[in-house]
Protein backbone atom coordinates (compact mmCIF):
# COMPACT_ATOMS: atom_id res chain seq x y z
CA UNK A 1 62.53 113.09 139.37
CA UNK A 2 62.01 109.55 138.48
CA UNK A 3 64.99 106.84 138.40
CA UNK A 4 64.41 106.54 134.53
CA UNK A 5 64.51 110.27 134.01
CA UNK A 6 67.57 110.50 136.22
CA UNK A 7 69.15 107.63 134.22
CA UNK A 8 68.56 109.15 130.75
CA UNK A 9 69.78 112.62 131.65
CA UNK A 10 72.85 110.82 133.05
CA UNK A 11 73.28 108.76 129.79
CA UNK A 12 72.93 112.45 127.35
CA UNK A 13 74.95 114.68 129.74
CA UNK A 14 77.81 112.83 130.67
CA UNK A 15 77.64 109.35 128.55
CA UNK A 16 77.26 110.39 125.52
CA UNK A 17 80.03 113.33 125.76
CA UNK A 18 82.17 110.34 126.91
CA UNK A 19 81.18 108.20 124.69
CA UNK A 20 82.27 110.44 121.56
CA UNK A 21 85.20 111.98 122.90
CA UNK A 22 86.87 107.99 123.23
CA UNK A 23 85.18 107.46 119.91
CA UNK A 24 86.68 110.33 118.38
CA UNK A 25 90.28 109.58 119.94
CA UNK A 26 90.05 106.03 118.57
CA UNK A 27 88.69 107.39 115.26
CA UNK A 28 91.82 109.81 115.02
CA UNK A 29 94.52 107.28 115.65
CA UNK A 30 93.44 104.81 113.40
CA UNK A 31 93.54 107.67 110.67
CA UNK A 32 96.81 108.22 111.34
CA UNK A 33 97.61 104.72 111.35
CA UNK A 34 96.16 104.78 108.06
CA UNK A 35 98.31 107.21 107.25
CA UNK A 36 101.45 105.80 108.61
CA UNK A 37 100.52 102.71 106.43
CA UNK A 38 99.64 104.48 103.28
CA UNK A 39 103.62 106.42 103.21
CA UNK A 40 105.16 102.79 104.06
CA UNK A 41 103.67 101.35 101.02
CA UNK A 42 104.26 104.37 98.92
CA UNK A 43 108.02 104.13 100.26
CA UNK A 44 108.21 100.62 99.27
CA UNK A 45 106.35 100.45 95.49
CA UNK A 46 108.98 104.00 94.68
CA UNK A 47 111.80 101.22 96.06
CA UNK A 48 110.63 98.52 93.38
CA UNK A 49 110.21 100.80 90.87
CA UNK A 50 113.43 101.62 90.94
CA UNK A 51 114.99 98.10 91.05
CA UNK A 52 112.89 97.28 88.22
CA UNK A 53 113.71 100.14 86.03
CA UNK A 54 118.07 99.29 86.99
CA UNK A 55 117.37 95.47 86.02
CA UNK A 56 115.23 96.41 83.04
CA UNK A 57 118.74 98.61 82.05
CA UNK A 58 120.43 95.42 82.68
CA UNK A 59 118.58 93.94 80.49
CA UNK A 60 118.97 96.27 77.76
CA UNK A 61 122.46 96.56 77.78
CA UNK A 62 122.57 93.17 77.45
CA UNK A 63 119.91 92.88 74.65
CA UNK A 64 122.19 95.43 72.91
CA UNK A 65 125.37 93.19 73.14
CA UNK A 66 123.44 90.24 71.81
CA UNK A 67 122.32 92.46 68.86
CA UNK A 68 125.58 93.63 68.09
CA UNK A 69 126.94 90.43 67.88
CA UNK A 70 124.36 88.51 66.04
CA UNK A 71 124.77 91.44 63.41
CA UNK A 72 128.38 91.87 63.71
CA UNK A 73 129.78 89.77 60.69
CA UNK A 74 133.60 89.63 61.84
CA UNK A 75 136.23 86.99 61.67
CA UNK A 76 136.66 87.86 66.08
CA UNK A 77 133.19 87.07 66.87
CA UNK A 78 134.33 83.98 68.82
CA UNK A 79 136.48 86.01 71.18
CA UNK A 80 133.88 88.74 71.87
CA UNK A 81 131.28 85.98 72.93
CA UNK A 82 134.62 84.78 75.26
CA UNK A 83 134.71 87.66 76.93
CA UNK A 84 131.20 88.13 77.24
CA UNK A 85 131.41 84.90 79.34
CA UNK A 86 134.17 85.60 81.50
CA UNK A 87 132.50 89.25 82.54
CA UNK A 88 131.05 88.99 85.93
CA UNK A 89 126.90 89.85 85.73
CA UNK A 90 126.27 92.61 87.51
């Protein structure tokens, strides 16, 4: 048998076995990196969603008051914008 022969058997029965199995293993872990990365930035957007929709709330509570006083025609309208002022934002 010839060095060449010898060398290329070599290479197909025990490098390229070797070869793929590390290949594979590298090929699986990433995926689950992957993975790992795709819940962490599902976990985080389902976070800001939520802030958003309790400051958009915020917001329309506070829309509402300013509606209700521009069309409230009453003598007290001067103390309800007082007190609207002295009310800690949440």
């Amino acid at each position: 048998m010839s060095t060449f022969a010898f060398l290329a058997f070599f290479t197909i029965v025990v490098g390229l076995p070797v070869t793929l199995g590390v290949g594979s293993n590298v090929f699986k872990r990433w995926l689950d990196h992957k993975e790992a990365m795709r819940h962490a930035l599902t976990d985080q957007t389902a976070e800001r969603a939520a802030q958003y929709a309790a400051k958009t709330e915020r917001l329309e509570q506070r829309v509402a008051v300013l509606e209700r006083i521009l069309t409230d025609r009453s003598t007290h309208l001067g103390d309800e914008i007082e007190r609207l002022r002295d009310k800690p934002v949440n």
